[in-house]
N, C-alpha and C. Protein backbone atom coordinates (compact mmCIF):
# COMPACT_ATOMS: atom_id res chain seq x y z
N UNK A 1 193.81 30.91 56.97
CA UNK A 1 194.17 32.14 57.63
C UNK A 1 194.86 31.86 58.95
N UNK A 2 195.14 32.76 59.30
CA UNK A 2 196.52 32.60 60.68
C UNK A 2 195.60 32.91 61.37
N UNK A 3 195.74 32.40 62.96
CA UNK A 3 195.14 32.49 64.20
C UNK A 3 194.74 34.32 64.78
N UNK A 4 195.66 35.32 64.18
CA UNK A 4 195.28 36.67 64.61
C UNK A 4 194.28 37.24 63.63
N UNK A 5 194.13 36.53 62.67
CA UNK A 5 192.38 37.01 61.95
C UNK A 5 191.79 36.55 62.56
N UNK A 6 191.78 35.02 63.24
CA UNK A 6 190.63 34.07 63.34
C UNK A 6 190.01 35.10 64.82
N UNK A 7 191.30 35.27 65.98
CA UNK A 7 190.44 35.69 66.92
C UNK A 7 189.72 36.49 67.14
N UNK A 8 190.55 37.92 66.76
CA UNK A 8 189.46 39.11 66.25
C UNK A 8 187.94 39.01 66.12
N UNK A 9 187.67 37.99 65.05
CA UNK A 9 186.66 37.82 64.51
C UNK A 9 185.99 36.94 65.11
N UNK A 10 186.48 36.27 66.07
CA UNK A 10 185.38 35.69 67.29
C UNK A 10 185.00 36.27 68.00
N UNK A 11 186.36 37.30 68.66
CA UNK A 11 185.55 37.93 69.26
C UNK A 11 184.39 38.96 69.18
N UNK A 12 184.51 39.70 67.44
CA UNK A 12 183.42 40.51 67.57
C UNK A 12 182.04 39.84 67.05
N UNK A 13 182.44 38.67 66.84
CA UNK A 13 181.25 37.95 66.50
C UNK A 13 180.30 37.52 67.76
N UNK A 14 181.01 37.17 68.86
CA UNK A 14 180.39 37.13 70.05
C UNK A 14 180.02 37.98 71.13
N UNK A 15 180.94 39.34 70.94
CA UNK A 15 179.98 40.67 70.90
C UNK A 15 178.78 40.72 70.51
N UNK A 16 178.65 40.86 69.10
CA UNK A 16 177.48 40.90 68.44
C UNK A 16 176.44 39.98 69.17
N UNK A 17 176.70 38.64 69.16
CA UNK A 17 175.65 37.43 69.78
C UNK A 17 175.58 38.35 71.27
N UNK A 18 176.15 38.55 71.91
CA UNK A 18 175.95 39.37 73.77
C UNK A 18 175.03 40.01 73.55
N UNK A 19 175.57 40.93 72.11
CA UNK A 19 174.32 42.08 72.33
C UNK A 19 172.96 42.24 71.94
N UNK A 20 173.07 41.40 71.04
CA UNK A 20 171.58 40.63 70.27
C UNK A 20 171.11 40.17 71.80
N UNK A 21 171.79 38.96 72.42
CA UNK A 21 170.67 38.12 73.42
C UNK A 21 170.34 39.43 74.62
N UNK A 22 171.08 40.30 75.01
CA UNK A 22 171.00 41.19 75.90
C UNK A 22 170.27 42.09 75.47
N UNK A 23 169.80 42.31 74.09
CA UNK A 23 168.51 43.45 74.01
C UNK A 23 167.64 42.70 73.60
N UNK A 24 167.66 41.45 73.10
CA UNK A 24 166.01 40.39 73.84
C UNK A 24 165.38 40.35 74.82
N UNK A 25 166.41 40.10 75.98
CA UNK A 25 165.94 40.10 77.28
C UNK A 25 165.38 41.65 77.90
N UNK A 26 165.94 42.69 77.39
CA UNK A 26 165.52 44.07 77.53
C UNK A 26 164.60 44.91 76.97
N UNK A 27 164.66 44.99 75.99
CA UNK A 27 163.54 45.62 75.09
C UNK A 27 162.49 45.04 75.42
N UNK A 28 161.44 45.53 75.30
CA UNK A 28 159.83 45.11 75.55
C UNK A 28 159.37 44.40 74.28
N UNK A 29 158.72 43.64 73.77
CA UNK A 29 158.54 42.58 72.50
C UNK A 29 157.56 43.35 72.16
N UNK A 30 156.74 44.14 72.68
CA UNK A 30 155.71 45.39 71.71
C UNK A 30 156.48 46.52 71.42
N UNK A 31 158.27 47.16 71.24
CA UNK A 31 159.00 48.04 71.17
C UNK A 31 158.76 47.96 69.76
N UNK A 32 158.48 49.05 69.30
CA UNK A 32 158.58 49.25 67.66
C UNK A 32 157.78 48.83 66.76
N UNK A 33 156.87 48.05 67.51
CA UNK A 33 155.90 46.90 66.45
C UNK A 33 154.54 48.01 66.58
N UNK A 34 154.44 49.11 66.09
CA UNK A 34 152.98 49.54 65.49
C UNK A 34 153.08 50.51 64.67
N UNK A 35 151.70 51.17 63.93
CA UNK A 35 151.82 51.40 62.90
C UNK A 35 152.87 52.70 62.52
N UNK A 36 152.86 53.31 61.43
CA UNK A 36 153.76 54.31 61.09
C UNK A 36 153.42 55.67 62.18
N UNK A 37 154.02 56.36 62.55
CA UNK A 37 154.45 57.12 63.45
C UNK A 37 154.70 56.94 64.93
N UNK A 38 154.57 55.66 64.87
CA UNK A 38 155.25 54.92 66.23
C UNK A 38 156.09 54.39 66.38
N UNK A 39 156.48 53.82 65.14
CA UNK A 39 157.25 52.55 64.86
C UNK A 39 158.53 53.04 65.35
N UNK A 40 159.20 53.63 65.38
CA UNK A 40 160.57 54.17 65.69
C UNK A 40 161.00 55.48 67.10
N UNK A 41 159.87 55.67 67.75
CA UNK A 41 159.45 56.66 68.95
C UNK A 41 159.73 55.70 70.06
N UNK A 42 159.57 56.52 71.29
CA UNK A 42 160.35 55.86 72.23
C UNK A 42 158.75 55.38 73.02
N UNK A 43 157.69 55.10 71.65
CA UNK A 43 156.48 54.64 72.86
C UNK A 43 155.86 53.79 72.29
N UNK A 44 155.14 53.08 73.75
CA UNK A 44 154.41 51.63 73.05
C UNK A 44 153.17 51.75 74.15
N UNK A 45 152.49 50.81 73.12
CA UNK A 45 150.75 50.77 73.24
C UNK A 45 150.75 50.46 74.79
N UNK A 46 151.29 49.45 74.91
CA UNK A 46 151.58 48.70 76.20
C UNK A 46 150.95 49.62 77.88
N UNK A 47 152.17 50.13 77.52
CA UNK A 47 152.87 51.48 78.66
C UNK A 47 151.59 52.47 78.89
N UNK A 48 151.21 52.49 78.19
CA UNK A 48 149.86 53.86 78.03
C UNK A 48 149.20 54.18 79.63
N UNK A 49 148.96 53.10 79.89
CA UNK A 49 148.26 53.10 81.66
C UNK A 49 148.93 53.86 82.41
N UNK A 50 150.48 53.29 82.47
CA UNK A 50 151.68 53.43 83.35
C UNK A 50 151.62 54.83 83.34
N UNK A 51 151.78 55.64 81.64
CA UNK A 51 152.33 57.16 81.74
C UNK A 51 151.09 58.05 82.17
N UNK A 52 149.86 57.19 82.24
CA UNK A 52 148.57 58.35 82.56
C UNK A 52 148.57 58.25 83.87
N UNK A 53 149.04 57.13 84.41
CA UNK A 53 149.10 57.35 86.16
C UNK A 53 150.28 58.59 87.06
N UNK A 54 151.18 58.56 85.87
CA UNK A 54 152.43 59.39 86.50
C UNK A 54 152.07 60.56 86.35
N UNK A 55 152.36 61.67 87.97
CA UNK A 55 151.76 62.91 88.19
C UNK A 55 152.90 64.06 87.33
N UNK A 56 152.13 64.78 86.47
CA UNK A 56 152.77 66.17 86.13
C UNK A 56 153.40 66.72 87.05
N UNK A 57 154.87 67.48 87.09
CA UNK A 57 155.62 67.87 88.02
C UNK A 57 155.59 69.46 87.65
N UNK A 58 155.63 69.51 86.84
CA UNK A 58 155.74 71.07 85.91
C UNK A 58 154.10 71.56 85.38
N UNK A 59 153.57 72.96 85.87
CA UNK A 59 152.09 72.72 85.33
C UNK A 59 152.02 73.91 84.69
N UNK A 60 153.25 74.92 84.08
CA UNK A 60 153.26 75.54 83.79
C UNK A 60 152.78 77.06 83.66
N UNK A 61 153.20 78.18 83.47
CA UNK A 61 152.73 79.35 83.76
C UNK A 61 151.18 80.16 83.98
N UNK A 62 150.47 79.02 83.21
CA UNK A 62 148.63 79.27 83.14
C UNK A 62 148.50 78.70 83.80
N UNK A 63 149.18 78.03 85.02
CA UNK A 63 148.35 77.35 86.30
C UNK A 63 148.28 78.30 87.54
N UNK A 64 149.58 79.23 87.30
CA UNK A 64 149.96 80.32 88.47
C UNK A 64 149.27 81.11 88.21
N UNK A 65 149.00 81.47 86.68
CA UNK A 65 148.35 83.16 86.44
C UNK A 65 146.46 82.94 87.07
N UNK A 66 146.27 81.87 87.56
CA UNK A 66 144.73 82.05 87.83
C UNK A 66 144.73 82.19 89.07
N UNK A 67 145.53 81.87 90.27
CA UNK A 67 145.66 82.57 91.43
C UNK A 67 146.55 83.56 92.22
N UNK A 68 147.59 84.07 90.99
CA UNK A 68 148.23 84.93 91.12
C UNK A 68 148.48 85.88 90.27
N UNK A 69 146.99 86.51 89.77
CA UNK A 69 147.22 87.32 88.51
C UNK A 69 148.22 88.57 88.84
N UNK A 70 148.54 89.30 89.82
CA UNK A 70 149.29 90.24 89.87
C UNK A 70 150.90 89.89 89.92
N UNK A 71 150.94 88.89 89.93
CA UNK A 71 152.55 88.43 90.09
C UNK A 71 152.63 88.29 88.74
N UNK A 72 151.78 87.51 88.16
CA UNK A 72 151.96 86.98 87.02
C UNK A 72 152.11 88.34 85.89
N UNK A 73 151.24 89.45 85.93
CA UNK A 73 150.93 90.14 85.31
C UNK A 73 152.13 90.89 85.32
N UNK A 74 152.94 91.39 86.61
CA UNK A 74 154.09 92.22 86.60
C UNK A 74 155.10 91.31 85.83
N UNK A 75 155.55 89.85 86.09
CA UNK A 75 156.65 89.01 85.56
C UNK A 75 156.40 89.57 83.54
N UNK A 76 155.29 89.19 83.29
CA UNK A 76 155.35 89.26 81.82
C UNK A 76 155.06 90.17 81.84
N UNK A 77 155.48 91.59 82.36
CA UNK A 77 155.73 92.78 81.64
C UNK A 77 156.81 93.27 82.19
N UNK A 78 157.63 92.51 82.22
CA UNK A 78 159.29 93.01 82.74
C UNK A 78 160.34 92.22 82.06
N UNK A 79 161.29 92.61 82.23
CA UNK A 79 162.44 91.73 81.44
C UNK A 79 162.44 90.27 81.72
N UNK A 80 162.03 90.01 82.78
CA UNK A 80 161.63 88.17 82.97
C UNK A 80 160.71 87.75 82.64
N UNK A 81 160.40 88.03 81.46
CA UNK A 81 158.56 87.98 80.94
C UNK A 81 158.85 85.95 80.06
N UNK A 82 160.06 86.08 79.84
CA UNK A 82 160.92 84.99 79.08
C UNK A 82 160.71 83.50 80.43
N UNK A 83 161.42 83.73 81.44
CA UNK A 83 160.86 82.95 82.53
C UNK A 83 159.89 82.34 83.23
N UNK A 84 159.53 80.84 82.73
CA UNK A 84 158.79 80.39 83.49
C UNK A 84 158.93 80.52 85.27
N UNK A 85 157.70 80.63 86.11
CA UNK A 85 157.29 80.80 87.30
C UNK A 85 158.01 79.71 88.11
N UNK A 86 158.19 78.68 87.53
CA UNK A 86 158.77 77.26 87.88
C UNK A 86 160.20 77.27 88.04
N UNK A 87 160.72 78.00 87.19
CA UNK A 87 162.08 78.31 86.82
C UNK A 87 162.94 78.74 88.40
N UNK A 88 162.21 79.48 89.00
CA UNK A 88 162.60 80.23 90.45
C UNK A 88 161.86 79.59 91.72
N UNK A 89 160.81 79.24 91.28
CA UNK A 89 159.88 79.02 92.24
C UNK A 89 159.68 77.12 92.26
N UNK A 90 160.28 76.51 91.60
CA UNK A 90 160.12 74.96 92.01
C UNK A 90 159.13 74.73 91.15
N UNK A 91 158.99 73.30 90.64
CA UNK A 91 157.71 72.61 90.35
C UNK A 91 156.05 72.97 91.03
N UNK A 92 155.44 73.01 90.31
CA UNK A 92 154.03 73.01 90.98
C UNK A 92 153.13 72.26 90.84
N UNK A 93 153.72 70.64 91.27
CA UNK A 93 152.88 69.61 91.40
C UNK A 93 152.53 69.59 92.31
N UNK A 94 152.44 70.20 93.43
CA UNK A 94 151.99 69.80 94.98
C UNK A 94 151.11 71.16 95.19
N UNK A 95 150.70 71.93 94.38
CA UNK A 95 150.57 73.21 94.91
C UNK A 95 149.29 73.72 94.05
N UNK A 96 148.54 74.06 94.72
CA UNK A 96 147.87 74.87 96.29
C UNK A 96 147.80 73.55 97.05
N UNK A 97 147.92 72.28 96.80
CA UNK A 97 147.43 71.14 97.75
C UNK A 97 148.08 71.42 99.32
N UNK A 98 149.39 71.88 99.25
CA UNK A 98 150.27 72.35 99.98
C UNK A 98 150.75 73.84 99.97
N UNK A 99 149.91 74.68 100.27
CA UNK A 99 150.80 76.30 100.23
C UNK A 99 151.85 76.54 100.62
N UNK A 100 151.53 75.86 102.33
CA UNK A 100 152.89 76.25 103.22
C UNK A 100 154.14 75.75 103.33
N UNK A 101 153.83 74.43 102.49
CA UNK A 101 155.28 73.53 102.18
C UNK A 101 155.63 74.05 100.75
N UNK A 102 155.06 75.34 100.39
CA UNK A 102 155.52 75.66 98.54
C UNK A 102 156.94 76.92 99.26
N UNK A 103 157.90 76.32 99.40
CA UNK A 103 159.24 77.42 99.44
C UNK A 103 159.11 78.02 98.30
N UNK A 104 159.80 79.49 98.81
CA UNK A 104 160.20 80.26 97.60
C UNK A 104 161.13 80.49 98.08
N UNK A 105 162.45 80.21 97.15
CA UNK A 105 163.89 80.18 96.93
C UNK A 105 164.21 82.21 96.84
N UNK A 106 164.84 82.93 97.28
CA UNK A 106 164.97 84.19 97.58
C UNK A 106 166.41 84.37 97.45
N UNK A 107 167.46 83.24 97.46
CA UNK A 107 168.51 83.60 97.80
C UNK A 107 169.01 84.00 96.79
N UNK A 108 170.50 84.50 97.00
CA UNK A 108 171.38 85.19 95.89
C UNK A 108 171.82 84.03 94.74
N UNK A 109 172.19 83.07 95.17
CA UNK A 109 172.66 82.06 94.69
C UNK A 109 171.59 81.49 93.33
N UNK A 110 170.64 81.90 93.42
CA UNK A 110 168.66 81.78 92.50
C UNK A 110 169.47 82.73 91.17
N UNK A 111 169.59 84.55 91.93
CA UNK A 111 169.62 84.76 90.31
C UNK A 111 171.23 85.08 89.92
N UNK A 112 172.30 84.48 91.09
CA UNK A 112 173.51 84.34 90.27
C UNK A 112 173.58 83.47 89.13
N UNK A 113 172.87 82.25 88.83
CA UNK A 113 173.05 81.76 88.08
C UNK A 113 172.34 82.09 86.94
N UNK A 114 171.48 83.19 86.66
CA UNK A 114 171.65 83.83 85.19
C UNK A 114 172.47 85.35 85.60
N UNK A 115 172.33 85.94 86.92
CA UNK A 115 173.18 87.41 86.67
C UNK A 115 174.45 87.38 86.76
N UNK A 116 175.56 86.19 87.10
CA UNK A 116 176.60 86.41 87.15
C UNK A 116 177.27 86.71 85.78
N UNK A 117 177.58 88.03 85.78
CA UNK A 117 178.82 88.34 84.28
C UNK A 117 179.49 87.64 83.49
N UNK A 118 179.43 87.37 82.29
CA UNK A 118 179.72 86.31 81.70
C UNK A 118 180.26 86.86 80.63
N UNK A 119 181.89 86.46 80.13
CA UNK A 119 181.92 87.45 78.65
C UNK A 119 181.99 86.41 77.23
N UNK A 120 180.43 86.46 77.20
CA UNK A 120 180.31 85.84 76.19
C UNK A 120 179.14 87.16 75.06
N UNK A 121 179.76 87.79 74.38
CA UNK A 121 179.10 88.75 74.02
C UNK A 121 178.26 88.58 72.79
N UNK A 122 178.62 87.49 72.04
CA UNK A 122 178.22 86.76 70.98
C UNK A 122 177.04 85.96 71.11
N UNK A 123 176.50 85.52 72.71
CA UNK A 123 175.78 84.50 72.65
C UNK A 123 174.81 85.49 73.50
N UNK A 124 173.30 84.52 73.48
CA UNK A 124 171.98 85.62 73.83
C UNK A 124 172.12 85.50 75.59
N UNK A 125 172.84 84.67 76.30
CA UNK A 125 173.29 84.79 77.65
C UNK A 125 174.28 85.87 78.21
N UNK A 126 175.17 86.53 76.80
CA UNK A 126 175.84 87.90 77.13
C UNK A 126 174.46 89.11 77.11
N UNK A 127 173.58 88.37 76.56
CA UNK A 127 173.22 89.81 76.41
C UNK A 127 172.71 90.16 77.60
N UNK A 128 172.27 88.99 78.79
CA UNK A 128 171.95 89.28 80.15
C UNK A 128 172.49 90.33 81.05
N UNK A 129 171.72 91.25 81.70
CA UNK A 129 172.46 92.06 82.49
C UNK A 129 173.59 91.28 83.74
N UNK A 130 174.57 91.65 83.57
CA UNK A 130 175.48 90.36 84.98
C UNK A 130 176.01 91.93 85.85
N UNK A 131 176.14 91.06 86.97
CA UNK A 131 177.02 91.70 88.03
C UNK A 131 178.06 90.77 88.58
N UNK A 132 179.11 91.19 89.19
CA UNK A 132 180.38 90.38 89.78
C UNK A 132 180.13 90.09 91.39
N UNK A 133 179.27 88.88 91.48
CA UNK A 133 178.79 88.48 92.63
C UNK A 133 179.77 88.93 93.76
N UNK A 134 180.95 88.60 93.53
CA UNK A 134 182.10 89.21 94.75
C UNK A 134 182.30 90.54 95.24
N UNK A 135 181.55 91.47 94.26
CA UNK A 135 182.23 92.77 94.68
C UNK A 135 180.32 94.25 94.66
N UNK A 136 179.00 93.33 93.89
CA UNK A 136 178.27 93.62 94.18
C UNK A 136 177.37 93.75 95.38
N UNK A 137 177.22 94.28 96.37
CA UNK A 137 176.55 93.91 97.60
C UNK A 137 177.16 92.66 98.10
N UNK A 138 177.75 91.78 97.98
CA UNK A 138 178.25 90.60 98.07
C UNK A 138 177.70 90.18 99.31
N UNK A 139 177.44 90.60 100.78
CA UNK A 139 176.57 90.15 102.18
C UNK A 139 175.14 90.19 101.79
N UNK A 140 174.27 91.01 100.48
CA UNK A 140 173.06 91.26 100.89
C UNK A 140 172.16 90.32 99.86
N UNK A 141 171.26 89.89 99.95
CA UNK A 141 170.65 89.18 99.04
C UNK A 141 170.07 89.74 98.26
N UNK A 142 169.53 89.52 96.62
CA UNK A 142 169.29 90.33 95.73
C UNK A 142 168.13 91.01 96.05
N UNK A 143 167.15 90.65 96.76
CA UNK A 143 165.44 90.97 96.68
C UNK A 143 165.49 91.72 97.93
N UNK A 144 166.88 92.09 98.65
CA UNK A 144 166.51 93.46 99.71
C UNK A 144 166.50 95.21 98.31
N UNK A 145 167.07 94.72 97.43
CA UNK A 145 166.99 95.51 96.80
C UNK A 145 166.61 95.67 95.14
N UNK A 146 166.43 94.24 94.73
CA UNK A 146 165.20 93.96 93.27
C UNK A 146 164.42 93.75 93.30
N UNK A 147 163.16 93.72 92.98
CA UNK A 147 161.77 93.08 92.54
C UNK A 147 161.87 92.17 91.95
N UNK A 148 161.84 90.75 92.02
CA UNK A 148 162.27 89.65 91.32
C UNK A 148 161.03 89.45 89.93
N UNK A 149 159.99 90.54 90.50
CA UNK A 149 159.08 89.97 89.53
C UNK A 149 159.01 91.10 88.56
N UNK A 150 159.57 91.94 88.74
CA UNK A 150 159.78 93.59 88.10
C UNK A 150 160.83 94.06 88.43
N UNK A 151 161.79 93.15 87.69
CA UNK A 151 163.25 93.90 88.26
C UNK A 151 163.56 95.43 87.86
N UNK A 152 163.06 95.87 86.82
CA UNK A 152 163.48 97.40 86.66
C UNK A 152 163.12 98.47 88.13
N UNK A 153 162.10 98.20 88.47
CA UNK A 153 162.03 99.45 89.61
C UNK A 153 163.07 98.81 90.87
N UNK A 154 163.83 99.56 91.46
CA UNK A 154 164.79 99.59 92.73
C UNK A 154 163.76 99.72 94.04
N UNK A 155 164.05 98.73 95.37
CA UNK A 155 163.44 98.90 96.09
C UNK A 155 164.23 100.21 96.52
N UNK A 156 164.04 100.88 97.73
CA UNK A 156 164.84 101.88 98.33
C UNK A 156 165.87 101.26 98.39
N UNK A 157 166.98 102.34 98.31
CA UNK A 157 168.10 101.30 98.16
C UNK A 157 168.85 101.53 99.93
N UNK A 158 169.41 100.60 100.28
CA UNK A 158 169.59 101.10 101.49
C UNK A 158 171.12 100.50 101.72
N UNK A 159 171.87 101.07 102.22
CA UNK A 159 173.52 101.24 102.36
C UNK A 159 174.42 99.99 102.79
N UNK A 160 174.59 99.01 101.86
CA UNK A 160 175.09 97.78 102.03
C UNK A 160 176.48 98.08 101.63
N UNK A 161 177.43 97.50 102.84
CA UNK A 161 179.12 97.99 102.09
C UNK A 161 179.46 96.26 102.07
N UNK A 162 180.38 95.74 100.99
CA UNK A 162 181.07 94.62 100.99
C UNK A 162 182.13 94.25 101.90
């Protein structure tokens, strides 16, 4: 054979050898080696310590509803009943440990990114109520005049011009 088969084929042959010795040195030598429903998952016996030491960041909605049953209670009976608490309000790994360092995010910019108008009428994100951030109240922030946790009732509404 002529020299432009031969090289080709060195070179992907020594590809191959790179990538063989480079996922020896990487992979963990207990990766894949146990019984059936492990064998191919991204977990090993090994590691087990490691992932029980690492702290939950997310503790989900039954962690809020036991010291905030009235928040909780209005959210899931309003159109944000779909929304985790976390979703707006940050992770709640630090919290009650920390109350006063738990921010709550208020700004407009929170529920432009599901209320801004979107014409996608086909998909379950059209079906969201949107407004045109530029020309809605555009100076005032949403929660001088929504209930973030019961958006249907209007606070008083009070005379914001753009």
């Amino acid at each position: 054979m002529k020299n432009h088969v031969w090289r080709p084929l060195y070179i992907a042959l020594g590809l191959l050898a790179f990538t063989l010795l480079v996922r020896q040195l990487i992979v963990p030598s207990d990766f894949g080696t146990h019984e059936q429903g492990y064998m191919y998952g991204w977990h090993r016996k090994s590691n087990e310590e490691q992932w029980k030491a690492v702290s939950m960041k997310y503790k989900t909605d039954a962690r809020c509803r036991e010291c905030h049953p009235d928040n909780y209670n209005d959210l899931k009976n309003s159109p944000h009943k779909m929304i985790s608490c976390e979703n707006c309000h940050g992770p709640n790994y630090d919290h009650p440990k920390d109350p006063i360092g738990y921010a709550v995010d208020r700004s407009r910019a929170l529920c432009i990114r599901c209320h801004s108008l979107l014409p996608y009428p086909n998909n379950i994100r059209g079906n969201i109520r949107g407004i045109n951030p530029e020309t809605h109240y555009a100076p005032a922030e949403c929660v001088m005049c929504h209930i973030p946790h019961n958006p249907k009732p209007m606070r008083q509404k009070r005379e914001v011009r753009p």
